[in-house]
PDB file of N, CA and C in Angstrom:
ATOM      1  N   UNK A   1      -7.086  38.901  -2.616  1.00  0.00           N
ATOM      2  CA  UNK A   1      -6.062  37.904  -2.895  1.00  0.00           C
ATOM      3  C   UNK A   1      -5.051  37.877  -1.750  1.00  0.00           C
ATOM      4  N   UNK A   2      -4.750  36.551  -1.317  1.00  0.00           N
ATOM      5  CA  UNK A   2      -3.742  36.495  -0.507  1.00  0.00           C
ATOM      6  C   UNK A   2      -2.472  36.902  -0.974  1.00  0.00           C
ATOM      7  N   UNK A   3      -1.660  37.165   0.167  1.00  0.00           N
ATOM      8  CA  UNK A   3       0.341  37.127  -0.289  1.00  0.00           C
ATOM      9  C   UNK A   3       0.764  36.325   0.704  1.00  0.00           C
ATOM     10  N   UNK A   4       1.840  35.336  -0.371  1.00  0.00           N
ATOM     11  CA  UNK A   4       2.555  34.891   0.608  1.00  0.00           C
ATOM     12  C   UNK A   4       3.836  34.433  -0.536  1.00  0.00           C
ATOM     13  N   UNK A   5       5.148  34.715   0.224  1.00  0.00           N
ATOM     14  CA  UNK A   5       6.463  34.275  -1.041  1.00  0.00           C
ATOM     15  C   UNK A   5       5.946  32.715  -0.894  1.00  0.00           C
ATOM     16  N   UNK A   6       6.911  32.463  -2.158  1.00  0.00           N
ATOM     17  CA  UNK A   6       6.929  31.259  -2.809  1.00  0.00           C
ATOM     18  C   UNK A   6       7.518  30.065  -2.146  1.00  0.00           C
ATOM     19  N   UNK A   7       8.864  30.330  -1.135  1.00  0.00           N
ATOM     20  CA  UNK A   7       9.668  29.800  -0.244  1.00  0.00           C
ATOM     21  C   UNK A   7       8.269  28.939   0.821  1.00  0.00           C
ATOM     22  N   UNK A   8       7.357  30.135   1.754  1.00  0.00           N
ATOM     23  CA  UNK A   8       6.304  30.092   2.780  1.00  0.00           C
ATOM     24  C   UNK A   8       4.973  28.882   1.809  1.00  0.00           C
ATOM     25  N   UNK A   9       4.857  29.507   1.220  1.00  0.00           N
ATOM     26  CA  UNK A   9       3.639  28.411   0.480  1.00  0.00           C
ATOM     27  C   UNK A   9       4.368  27.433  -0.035  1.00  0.00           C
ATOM     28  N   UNK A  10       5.129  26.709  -0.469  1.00  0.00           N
ATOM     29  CA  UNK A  10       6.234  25.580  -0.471  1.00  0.00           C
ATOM     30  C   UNK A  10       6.438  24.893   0.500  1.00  0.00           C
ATOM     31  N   UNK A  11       6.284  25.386   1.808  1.00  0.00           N
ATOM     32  CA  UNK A  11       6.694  24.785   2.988  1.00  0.00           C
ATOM     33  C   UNK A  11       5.042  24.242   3.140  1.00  0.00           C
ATOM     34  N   UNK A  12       4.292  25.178   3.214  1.00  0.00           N
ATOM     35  CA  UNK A  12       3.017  24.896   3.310  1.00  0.00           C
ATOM     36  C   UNK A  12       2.253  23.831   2.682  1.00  0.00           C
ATOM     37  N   UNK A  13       3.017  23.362   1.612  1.00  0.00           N
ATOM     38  CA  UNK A  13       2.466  22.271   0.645  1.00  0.00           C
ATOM     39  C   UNK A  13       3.074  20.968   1.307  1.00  0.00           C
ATOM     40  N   UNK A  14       4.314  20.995   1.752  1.00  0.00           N
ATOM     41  CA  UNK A  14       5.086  19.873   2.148  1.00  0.00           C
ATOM     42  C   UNK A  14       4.611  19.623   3.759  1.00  0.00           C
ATOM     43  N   UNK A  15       3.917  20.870   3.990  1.00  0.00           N
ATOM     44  CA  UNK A  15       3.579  20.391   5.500  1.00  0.00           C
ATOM     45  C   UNK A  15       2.075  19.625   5.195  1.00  0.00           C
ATOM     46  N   UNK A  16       1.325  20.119   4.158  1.00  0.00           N
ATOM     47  CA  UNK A  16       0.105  19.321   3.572  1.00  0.00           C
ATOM     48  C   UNK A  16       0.106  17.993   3.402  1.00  0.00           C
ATOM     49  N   UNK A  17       1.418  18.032   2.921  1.00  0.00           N
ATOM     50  CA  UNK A  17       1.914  16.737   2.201  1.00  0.00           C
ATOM     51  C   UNK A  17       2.063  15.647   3.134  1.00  0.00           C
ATOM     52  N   UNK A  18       2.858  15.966   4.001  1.00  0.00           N
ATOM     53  CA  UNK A  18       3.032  15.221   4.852  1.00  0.00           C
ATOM     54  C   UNK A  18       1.494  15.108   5.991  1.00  0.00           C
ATOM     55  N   UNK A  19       1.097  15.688   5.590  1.00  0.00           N
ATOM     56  CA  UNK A  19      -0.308  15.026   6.888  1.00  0.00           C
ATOM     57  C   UNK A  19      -1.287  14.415   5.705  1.00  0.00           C
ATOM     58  N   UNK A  20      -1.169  14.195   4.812  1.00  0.00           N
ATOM     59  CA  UNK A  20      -1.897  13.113   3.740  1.00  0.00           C
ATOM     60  C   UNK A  20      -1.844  11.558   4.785  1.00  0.00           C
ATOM     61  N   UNK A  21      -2.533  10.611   4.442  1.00  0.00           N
ATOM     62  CA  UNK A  21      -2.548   9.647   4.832  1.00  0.00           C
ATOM     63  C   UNK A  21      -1.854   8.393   4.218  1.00  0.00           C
ATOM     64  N   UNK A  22      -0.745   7.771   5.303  1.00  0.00           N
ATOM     65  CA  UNK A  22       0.151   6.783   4.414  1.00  0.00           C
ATOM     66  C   UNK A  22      -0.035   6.266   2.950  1.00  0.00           C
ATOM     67  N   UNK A  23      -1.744   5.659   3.429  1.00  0.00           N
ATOM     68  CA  UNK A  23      -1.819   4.894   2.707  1.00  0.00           C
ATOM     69  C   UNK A  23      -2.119   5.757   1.231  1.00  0.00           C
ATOM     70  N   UNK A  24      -2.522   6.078   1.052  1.00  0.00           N
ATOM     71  CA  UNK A  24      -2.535   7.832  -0.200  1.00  0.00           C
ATOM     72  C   UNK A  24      -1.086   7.926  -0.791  1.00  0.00           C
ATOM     73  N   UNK A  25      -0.345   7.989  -0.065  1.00  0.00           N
ATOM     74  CA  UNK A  25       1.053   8.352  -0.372  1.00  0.00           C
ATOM     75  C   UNK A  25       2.366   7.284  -0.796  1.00  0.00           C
ATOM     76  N   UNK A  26       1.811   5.982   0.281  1.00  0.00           N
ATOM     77  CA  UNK A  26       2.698   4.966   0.175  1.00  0.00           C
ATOM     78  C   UNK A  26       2.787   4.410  -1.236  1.00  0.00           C
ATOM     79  N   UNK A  27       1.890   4.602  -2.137  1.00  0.00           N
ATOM     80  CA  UNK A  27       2.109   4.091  -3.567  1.00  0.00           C
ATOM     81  C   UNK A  27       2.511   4.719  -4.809  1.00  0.00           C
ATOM     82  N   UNK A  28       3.172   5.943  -4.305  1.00  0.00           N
ATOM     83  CA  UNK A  28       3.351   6.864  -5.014  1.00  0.00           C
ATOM     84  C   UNK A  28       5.035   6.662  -5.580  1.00  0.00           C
ATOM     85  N   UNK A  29       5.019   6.061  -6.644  1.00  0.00           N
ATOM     86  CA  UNK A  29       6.310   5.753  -7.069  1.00  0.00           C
ATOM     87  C   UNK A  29       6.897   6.217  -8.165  1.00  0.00           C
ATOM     88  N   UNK A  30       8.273   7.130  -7.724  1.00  0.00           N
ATOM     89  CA  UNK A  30       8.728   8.317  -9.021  1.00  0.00           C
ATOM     90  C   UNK A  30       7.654   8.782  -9.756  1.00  0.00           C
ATOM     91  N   UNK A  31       7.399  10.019  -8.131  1.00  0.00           N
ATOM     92  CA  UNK A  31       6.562  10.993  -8.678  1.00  0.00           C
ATOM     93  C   UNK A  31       6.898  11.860  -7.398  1.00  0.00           C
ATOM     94  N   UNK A  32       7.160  13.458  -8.515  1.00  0.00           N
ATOM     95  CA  UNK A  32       7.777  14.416  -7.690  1.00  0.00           C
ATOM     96  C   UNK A  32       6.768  15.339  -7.625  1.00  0.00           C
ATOM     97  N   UNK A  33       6.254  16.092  -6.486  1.00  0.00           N
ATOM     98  CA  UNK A  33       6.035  17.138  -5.840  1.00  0.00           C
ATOM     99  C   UNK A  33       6.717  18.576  -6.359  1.00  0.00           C
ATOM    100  N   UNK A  34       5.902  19.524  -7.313  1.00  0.00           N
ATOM    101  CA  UNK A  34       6.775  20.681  -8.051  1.00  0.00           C
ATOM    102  C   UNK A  34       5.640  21.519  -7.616  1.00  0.00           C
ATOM    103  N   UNK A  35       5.978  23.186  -6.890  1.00  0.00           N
ATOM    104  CA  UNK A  35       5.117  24.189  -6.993  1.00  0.00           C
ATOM    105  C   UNK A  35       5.552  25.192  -7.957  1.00  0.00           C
ATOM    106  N   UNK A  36       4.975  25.821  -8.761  1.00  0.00           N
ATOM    107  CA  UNK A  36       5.096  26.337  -9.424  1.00  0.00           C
ATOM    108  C   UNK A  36       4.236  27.777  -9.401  1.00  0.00           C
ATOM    109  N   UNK A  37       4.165  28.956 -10.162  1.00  0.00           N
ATOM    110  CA  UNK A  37       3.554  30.075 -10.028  1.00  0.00           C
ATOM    111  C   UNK A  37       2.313  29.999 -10.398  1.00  0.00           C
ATOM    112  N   UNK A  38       2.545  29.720 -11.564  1.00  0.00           N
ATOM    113  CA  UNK A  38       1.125  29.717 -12.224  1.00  0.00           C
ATOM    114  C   UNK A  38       1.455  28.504 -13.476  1.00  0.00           C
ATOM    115  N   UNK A  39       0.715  28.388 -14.161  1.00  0.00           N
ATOM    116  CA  UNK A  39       0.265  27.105 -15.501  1.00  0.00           C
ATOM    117  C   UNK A  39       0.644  28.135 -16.423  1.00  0.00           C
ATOM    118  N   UNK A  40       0.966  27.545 -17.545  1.00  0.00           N
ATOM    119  CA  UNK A  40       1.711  27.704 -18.575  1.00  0.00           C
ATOM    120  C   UNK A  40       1.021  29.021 -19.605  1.00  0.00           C
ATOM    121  N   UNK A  41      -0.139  28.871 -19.095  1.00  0.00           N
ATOM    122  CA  UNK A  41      -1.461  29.826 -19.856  1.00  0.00           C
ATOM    123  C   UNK A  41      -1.355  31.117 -19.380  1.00  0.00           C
ATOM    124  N   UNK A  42      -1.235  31.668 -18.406  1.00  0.00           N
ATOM    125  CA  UNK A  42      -0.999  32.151 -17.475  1.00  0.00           C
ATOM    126  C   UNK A  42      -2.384  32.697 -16.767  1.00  0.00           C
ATOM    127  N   UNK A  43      -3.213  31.576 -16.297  1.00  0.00           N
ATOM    128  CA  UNK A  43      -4.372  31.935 -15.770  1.00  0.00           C
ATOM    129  C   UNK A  43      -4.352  31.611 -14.546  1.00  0.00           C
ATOM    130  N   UNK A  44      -5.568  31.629 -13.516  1.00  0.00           N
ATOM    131  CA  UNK A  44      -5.691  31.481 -12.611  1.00  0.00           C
ATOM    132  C   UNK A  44      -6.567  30.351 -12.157  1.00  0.00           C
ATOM    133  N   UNK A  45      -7.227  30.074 -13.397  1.00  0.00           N
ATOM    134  CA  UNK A  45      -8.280  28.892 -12.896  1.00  0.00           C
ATOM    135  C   UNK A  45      -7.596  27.399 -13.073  1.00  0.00           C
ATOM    136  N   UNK A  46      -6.188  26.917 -12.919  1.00  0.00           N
ATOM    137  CA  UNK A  46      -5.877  25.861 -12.608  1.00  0.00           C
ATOM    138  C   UNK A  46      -5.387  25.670 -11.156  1.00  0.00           C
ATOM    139  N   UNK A  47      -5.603  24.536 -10.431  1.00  0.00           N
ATOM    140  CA  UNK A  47      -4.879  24.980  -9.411  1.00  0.00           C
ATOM    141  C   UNK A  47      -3.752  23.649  -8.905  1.00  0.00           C
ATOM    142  N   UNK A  48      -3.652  22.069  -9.921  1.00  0.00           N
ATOM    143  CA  UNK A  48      -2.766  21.523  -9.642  1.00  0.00           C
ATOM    144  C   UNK A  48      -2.897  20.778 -11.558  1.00  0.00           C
ATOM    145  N   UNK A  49      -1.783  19.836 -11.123  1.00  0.00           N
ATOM    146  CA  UNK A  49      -1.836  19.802 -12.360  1.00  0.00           C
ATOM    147  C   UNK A  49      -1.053  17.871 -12.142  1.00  0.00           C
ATOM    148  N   UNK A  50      -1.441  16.841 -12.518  1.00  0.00           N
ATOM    149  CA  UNK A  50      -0.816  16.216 -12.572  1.00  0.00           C
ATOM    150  C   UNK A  50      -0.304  15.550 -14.229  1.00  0.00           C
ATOM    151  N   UNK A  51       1.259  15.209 -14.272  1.00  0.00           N
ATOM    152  CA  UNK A  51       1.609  15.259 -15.295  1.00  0.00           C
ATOM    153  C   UNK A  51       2.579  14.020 -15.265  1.00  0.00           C
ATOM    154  N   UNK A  52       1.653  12.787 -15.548  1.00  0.00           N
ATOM    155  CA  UNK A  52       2.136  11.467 -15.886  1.00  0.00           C
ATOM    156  C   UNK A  52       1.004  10.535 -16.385  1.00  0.00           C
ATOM    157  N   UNK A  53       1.435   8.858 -16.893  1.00  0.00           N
ATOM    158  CA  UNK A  53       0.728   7.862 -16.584  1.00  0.00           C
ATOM    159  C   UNK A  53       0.394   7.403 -15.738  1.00  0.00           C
ATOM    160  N   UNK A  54      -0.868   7.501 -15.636  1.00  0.00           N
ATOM    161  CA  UNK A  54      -1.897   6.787 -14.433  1.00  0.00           C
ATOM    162  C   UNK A  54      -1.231   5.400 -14.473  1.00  0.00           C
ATOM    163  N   UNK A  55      -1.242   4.734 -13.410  1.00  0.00           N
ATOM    164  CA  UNK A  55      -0.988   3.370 -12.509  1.00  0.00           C
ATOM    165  C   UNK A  55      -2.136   2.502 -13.424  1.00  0.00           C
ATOM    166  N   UNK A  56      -3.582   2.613 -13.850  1.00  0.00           N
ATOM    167  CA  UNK A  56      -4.116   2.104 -14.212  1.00  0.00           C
ATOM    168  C   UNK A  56      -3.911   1.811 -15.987  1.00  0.00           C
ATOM    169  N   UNK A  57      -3.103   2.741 -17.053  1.00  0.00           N
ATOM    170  CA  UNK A  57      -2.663   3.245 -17.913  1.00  0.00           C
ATOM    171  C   UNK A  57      -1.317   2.237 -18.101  1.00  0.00           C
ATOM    172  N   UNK A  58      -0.828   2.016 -17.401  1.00  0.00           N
ATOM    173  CA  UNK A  58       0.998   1.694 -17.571  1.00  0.00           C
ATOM    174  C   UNK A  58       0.689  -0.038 -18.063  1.00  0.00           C
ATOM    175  N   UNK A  59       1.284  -0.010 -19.179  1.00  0.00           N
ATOM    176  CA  UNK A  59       1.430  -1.484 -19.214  1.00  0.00           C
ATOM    177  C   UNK A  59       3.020  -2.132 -18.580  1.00  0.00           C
ATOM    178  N   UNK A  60       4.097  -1.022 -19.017  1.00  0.00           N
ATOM    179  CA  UNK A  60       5.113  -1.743 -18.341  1.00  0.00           C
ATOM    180  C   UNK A  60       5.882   0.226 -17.745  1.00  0.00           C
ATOM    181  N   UNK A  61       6.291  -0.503 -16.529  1.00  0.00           N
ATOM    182  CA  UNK A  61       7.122   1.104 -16.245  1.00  0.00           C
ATOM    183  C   UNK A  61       8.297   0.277 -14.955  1.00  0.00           C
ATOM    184  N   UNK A  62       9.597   1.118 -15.859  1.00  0.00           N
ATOM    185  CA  UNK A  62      10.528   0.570 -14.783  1.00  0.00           C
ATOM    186  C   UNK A  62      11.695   1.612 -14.966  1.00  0.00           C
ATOM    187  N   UNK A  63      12.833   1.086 -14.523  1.00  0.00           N
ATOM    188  CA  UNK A  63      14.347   1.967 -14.321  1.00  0.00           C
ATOM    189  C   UNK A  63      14.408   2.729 -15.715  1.00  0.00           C
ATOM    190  N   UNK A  64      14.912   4.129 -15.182  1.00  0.00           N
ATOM    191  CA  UNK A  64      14.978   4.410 -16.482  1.00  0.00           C
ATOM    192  C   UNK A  64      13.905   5.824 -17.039  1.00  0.00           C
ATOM    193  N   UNK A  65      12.645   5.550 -16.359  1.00  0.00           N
ATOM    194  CA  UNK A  65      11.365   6.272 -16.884  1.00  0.00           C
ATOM    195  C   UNK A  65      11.595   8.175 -16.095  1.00  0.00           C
ATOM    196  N   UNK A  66      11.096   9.067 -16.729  1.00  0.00           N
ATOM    197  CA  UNK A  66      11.095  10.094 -15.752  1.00  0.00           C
ATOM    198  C   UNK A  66      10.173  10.232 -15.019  1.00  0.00           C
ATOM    199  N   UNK A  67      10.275  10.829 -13.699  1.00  0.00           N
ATOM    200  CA  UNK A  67       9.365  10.807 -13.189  1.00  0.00           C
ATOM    201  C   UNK A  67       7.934  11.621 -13.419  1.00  0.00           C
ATOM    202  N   UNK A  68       6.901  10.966 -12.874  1.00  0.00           N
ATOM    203  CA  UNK A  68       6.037  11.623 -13.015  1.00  0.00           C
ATOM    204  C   UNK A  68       5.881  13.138 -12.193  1.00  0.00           C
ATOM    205  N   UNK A  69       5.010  13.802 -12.482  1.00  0.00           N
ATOM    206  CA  UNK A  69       4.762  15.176 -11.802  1.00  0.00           C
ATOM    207  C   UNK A  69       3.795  15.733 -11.298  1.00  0.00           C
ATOM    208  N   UNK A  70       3.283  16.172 -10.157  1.00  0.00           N
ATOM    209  CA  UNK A  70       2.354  16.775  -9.270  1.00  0.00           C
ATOM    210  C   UNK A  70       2.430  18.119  -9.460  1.00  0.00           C
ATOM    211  N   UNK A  71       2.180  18.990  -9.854  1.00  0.00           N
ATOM    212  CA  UNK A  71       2.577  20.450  -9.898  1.00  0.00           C
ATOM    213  C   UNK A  71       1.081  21.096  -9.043  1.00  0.00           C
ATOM    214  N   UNK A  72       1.529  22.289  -8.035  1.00  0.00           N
ATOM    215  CA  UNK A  72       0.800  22.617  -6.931  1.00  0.00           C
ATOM    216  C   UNK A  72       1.019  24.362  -7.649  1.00  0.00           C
ATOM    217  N   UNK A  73       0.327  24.897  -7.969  1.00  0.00           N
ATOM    218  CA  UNK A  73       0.429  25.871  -8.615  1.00  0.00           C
ATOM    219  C   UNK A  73      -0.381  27.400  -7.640  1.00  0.00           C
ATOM    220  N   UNK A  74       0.618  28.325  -7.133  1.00  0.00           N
ATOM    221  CA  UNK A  74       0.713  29.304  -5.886  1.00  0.00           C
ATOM    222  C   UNK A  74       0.002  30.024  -7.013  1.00  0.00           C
ATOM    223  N   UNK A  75      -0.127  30.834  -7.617  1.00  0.00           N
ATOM    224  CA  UNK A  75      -0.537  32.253  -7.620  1.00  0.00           C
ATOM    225  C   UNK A  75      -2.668  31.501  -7.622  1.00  0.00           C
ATOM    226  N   UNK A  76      -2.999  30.967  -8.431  1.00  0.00           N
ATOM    227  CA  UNK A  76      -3.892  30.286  -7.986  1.00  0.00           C
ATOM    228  C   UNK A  76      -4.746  29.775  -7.106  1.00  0.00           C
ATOM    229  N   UNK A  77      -3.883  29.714  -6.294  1.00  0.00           N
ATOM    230  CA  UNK A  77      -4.384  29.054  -4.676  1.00  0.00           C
ATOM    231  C   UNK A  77      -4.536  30.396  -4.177  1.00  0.00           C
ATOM    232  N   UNK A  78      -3.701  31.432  -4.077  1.00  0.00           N
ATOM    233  CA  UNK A  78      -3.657  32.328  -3.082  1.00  0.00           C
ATOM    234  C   UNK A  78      -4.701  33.582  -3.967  1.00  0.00           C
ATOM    235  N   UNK A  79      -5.033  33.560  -4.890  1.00  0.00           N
ATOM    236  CA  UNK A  79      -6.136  34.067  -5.756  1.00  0.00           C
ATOM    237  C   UNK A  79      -7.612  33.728  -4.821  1.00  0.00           C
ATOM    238  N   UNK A  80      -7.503  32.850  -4.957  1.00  0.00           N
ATOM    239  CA  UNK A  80      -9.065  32.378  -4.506  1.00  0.00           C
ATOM    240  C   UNK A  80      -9.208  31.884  -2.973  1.00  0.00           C
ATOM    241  N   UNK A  81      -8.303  32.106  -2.140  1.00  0.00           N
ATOM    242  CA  UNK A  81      -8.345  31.858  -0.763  1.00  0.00           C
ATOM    243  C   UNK A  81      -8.314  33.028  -0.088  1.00  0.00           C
ATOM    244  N   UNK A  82      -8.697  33.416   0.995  1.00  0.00           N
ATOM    245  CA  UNK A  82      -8.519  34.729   1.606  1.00  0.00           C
ATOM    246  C   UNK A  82      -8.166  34.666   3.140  1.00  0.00           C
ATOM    247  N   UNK A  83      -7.860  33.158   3.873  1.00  0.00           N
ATOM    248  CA  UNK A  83      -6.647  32.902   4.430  1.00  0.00           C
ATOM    249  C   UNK A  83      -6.202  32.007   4.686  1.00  0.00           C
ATOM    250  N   UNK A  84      -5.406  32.157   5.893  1.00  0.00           N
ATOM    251  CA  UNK A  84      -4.349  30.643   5.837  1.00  0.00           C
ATOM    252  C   UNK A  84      -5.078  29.421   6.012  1.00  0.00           C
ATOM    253  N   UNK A  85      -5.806  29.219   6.646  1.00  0.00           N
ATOM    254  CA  UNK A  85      -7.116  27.827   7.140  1.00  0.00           C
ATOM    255  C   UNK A  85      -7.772  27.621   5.736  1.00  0.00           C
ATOM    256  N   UNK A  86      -8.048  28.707   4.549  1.00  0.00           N
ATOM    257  CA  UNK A  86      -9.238  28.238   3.722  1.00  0.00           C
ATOM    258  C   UNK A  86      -8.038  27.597   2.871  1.00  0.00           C
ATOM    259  N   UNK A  87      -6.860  28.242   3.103  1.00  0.00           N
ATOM    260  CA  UNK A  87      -5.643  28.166   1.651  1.00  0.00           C
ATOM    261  C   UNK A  87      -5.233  26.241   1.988  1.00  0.00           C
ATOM    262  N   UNK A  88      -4.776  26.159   3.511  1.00  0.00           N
ATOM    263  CA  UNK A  88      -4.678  24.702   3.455  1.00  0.00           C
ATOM    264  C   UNK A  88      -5.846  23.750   3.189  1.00  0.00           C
ATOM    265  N   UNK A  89      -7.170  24.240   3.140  1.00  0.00           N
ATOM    266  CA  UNK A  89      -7.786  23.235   2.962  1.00  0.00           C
ATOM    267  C   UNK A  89      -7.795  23.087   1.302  1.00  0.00           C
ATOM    268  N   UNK A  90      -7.833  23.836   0.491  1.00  0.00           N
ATOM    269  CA  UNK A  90      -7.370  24.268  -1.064  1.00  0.00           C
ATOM    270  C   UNK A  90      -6.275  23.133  -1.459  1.00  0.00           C
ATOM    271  N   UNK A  91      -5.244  23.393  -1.180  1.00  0.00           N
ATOM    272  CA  UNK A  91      -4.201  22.652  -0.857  1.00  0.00           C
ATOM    273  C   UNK A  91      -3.904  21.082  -0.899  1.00  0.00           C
ATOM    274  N   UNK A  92      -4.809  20.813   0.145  1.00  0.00           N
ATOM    275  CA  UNK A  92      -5.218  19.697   0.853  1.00  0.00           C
ATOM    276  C   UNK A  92      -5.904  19.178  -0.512  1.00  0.00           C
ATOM    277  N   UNK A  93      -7.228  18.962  -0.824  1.00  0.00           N
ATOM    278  CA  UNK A  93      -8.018  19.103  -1.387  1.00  0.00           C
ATOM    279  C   UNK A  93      -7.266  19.099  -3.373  1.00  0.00           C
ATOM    280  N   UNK A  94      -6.277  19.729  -3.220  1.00  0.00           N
ATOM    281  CA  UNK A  94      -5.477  19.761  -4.616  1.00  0.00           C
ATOM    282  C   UNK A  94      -4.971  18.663  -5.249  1.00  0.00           C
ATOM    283  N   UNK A  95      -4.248  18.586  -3.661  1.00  0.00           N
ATOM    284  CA  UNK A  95      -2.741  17.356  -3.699  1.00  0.00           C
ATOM    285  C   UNK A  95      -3.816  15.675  -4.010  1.00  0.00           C
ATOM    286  N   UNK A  96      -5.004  15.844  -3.072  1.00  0.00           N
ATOM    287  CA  UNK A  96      -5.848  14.955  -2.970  1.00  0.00           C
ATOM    288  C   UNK A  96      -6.346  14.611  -4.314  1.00  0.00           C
ATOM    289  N   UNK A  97      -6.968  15.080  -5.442  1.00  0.00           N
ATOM    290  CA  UNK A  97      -7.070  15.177  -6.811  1.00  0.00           C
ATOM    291  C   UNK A  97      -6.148  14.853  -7.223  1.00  0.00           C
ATOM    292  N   UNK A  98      -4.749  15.309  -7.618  1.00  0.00           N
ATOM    293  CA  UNK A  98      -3.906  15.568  -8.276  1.00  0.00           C
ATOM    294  C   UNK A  98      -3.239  13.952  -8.250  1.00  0.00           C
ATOM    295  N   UNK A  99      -3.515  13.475  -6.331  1.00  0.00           N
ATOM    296  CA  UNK A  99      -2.986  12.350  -6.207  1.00  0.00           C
ATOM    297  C   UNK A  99      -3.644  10.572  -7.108  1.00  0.00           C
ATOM    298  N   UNK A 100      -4.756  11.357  -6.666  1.00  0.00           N
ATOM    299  CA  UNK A 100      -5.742  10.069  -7.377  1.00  0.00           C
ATOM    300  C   UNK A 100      -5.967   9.988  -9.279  1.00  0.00           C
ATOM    301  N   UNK A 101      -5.396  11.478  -9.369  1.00  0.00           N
ATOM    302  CA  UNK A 101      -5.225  11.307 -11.120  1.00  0.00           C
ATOM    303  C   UNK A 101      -4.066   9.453 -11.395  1.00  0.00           C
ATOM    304  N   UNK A 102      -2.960  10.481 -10.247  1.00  0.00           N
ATOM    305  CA  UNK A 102      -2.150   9.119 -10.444  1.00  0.00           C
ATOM    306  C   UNK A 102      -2.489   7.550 -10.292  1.00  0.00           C
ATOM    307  N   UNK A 103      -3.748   7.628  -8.992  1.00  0.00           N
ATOM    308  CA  UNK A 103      -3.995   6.218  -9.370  1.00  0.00           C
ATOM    309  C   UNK A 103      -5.077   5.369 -10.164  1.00  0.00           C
ATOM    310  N   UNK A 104      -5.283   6.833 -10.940  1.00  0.00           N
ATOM    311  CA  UNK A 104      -6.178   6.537 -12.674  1.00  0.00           C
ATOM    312  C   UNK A 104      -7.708   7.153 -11.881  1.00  0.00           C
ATOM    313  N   UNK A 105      -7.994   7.727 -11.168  1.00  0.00           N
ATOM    314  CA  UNK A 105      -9.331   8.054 -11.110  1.00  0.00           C
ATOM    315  C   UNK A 105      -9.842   9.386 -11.662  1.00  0.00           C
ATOM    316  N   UNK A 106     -10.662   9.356 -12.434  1.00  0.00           N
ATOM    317  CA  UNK A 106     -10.929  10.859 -13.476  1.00  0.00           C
ATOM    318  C   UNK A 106     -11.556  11.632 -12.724  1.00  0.00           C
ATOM    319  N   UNK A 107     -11.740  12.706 -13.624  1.00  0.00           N
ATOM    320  CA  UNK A 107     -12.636  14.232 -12.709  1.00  0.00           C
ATOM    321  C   UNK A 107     -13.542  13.527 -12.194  1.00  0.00           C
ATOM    322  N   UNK A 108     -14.606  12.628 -12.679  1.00  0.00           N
ATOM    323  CA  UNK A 108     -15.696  12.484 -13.298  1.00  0.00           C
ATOM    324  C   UNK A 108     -16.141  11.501 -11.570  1.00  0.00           C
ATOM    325  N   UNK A 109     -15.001  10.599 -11.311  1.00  0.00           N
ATOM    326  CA  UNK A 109     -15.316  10.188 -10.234  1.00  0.00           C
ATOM    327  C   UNK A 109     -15.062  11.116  -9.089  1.00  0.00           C
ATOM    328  N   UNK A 110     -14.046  11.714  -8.987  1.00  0.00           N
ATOM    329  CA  UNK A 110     -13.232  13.039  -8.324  1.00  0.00           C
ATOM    330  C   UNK A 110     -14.579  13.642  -7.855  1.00  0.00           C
ATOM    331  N   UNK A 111     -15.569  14.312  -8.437  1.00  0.00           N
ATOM    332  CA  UNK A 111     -16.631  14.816  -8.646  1.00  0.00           C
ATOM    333  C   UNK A 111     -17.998  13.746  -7.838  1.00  0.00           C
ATOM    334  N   UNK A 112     -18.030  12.692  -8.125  1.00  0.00           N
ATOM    335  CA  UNK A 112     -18.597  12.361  -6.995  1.00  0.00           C
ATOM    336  C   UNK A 112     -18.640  12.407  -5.909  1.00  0.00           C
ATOM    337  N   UNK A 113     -17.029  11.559  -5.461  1.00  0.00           N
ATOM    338  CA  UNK A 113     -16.166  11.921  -3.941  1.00  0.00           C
ATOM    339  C   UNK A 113     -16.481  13.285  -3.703  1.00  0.00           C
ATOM    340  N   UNK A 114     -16.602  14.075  -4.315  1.00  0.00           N
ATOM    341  CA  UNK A 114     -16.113  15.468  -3.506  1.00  0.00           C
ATOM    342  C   UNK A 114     -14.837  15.876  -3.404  1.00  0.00           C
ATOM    343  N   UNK A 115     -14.009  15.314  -4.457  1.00  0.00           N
ATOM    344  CA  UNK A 115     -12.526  15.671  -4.397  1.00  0.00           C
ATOM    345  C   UNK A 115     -12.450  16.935  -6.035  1.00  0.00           C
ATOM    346  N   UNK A 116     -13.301  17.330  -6.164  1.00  0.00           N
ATOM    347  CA  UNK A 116     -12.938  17.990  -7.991  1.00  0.00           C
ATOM    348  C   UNK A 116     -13.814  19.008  -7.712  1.00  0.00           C
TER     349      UNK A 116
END
């Protein structure tokens, strides 16, 4: 298992984040980016978690709504990676899932792509 504080893999997600591709990102509206330790279970086999209505789902959404949530979950990632190159591609690969939940695409396609 890797180590790394929580501060270092945080940065690491936002540096992920930011090399995503505009267009991936540009439609992403009130929806926040949260890392967290672990999932609520306290296991290891989750490794993001998205926690809103899909874009495809919404009949009406405006001022007012909370935002939706991306949760990038560290003890997880650094469980099953054994270093820094395999951990960003993990990462990468998370945010990428986690992102397309939001724009309604299921495991099921996820799993075709090669994103699940």
């Amino acid at each position: 298992m890797m180590h790394m504080d929580a501060e270092v893999f945080e940065a690491l997600v936002v540096d992920e984040l930011d090399q995503l591709p505009d267009e991936m990102v540009e439609g992403l509206d009130n929806v926040v980016f949260v890392v967290e330790g672990r999932p609520e279970d306290g296991t290891l086999g989750l490794l993001g978690l998205y926690d809103g209505l899909a874009l495809t789902e919404r009949e009406r959404y405006g001022m007012g709504e909370l935002p939706d949530r991306i949760v990038v979950y560290r003890e997880p990632h650094l469980a099953r990676c054994a270093d820094e190159a395999q951990l960003r591609d993990e990462v990468h690969t998370t945010l990428v899932h986690e992102i397309a939940h939001f724009y309604g695409i299921d495991d099921d396609r996820l799993h075709e792509l090669g994103w699940a």
